[in-house]
N, C-alpha and C. Protein backbone atom coordinates (compact mmCIF):
# COMPACT_ATOMS: atom_id res chain seq x y z
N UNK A 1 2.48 40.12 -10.27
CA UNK A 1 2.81 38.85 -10.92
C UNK A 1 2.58 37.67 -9.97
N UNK A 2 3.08 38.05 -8.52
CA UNK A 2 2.70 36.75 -8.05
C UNK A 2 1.35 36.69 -7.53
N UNK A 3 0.44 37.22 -7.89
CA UNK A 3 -1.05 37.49 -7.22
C UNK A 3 -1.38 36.40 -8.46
N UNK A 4 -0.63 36.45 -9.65
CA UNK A 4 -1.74 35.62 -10.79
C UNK A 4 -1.09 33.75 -10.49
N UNK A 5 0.35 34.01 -10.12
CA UNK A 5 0.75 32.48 -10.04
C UNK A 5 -0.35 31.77 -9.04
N UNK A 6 -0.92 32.19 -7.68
CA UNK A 6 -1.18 31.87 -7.06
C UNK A 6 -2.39 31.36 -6.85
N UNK A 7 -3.40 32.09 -7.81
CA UNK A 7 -4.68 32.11 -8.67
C UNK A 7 -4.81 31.13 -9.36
N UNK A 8 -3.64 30.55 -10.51
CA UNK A 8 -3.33 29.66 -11.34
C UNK A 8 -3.32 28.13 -10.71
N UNK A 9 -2.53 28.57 -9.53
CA UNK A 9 -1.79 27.46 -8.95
C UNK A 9 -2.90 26.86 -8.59
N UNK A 10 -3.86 27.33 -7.49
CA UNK A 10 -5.60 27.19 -6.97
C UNK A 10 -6.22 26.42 -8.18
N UNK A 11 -6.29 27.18 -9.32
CA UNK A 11 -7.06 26.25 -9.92
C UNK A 11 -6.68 24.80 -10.47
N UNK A 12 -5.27 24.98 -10.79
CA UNK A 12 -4.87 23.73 -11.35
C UNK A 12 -5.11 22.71 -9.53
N UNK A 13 -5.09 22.82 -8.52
CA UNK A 13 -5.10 22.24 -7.73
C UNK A 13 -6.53 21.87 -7.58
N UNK A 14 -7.43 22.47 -8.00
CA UNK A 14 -9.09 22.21 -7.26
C UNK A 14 -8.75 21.42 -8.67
N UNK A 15 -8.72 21.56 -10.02
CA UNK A 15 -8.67 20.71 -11.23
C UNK A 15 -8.15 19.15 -10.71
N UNK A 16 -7.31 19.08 -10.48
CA UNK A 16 -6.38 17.88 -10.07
C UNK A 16 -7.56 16.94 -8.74
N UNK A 17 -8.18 17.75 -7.67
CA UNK A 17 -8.88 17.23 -6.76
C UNK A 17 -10.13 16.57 -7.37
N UNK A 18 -10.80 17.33 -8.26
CA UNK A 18 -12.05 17.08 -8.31
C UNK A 18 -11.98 16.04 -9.30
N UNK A 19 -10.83 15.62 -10.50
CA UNK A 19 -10.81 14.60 -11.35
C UNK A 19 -9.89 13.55 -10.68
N UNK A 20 -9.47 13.77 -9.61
CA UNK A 20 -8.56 12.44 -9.27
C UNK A 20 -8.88 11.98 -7.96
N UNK A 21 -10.50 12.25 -7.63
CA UNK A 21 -10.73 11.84 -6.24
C UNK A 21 -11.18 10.33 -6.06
N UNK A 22 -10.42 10.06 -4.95
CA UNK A 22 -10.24 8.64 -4.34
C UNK A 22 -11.37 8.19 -3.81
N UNK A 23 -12.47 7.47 -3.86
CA UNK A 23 -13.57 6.83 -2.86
C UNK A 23 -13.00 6.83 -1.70
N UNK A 24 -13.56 7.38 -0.29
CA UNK A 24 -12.69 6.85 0.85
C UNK A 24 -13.87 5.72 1.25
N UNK A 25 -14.77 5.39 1.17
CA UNK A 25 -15.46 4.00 1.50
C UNK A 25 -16.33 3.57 0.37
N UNK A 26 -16.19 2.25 0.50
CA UNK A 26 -17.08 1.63 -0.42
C UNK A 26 -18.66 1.46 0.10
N UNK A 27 -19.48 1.76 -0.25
CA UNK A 27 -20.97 1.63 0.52
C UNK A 27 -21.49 0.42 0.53
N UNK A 28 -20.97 -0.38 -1.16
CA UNK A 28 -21.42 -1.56 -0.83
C UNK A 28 -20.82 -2.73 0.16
N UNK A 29 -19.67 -2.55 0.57
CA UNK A 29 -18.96 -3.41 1.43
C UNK A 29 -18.95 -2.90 2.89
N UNK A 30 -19.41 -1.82 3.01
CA UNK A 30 -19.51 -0.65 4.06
C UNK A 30 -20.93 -1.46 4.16
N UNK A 31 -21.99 -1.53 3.80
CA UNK A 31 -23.23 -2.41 3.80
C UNK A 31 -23.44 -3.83 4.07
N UNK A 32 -22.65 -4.45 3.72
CA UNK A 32 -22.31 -6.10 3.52
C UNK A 32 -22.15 -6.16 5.10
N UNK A 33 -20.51 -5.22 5.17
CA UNK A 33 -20.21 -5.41 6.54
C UNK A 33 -21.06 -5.21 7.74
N UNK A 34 -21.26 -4.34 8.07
CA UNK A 34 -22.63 -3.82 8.66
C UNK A 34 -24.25 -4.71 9.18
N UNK A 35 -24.50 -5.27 7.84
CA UNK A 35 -25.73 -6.21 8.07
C UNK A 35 -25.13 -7.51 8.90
N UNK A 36 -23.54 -8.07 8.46
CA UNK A 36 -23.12 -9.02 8.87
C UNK A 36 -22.80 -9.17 10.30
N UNK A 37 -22.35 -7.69 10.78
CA UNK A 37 -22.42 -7.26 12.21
C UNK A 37 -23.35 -7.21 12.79
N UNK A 38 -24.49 -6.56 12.29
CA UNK A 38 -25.91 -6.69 13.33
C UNK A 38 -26.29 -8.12 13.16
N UNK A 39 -26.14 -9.01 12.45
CA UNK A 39 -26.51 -10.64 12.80
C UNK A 39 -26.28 -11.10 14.01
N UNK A 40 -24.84 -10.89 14.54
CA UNK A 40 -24.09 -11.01 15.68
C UNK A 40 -24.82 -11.19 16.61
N UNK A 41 -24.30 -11.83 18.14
CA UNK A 41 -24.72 -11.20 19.24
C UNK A 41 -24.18 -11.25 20.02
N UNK A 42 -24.12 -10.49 21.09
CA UNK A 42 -23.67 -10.24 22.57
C UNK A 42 -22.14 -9.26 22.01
N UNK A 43 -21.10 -9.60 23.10
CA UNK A 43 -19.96 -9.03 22.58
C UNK A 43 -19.33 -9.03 21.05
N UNK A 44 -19.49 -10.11 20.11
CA UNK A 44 -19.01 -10.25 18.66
C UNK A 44 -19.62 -9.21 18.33
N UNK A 45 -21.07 -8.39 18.64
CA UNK A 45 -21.33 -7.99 17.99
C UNK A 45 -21.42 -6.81 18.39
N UNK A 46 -20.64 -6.26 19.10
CA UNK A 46 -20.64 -4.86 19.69
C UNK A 46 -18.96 -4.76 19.30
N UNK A 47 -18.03 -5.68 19.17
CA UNK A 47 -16.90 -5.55 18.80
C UNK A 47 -16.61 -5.14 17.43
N UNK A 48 -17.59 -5.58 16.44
CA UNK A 48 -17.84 -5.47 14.99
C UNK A 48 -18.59 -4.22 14.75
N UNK A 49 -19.23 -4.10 15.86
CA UNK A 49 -19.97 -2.54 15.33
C UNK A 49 -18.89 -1.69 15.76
N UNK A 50 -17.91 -1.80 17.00
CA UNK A 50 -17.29 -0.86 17.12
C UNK A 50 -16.06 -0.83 16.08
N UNK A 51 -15.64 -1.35 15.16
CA UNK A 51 -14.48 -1.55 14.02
C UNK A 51 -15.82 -0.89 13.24
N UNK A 52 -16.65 -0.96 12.67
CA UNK A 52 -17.82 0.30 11.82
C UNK A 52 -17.78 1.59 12.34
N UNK A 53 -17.05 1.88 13.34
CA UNK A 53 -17.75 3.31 13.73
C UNK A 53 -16.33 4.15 12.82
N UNK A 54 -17.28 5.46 12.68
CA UNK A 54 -16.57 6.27 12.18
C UNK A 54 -15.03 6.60 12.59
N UNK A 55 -14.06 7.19 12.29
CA UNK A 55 -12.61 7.62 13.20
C UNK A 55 -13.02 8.86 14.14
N UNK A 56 -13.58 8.99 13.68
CA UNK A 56 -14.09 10.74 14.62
C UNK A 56 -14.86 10.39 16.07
N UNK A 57 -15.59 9.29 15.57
CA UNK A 57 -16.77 8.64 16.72
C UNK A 57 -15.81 8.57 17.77
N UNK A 58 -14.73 7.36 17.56
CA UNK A 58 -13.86 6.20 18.20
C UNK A 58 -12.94 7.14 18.81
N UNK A 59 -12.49 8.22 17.96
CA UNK A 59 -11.70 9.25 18.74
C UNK A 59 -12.06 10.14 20.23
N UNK A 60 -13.47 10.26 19.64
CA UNK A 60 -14.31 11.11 20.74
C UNK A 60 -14.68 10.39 21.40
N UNK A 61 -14.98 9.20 21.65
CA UNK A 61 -15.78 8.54 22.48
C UNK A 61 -14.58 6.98 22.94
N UNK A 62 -13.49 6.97 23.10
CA UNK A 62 -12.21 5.87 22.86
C UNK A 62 -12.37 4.87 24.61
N UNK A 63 -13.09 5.93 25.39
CA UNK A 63 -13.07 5.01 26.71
C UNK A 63 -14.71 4.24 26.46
N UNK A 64 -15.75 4.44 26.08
CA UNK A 64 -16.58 4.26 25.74
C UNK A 64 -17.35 4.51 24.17
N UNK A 65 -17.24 3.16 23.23
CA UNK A 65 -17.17 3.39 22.07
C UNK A 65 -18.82 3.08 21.91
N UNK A 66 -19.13 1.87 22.45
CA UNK A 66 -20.65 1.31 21.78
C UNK A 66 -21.37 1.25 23.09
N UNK A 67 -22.28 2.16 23.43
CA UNK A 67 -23.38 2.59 24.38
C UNK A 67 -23.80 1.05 24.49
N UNK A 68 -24.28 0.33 25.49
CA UNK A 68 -24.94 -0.13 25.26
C UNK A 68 -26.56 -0.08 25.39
N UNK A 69 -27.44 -0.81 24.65
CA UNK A 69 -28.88 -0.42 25.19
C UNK A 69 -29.21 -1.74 25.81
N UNK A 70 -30.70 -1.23 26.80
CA UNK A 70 -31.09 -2.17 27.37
C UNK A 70 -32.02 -3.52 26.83
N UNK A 71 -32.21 -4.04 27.00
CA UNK A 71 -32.87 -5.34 26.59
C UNK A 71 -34.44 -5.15 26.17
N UNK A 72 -34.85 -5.22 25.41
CA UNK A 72 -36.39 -4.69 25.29
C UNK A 72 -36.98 -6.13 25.27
């Protein structure tokens, strides 16, 4: 008996996920922002790219967030 609650339970839960999922970013404002950041320059704009970076990036990389490159 409890092998089937548990079965049940699974599906009503993947049911509930897949019709009540939340956007976690918007692409178009995720875009807006982004182009508006690379306009930038010097520090504004390494400060703005680093508020874009992913949480995972910023986590892994927190003493050094935005590489910089050299001047071409």
């Amino acid at each position: 008996m409890a092998r089937w609650w548990w079965w049940w339970r699974s599906l009503i839960t993947a049911f509930i996920a897949v019709h009540n999922a939340d956007p976690v970013l918007d692409k178009a404002v995720f875009e807006r922002d982004r182009e508006a950041a690379l306009a930038l320059e010097g520090q504004a704009k390494a400060e703005a790219l680093i508020k874009l970076q992913p949480a995972h990036q910023a986590r892994n990389h927190a003493a050094s967030p935005v590489v910089p490159q050299p001047e071409r």
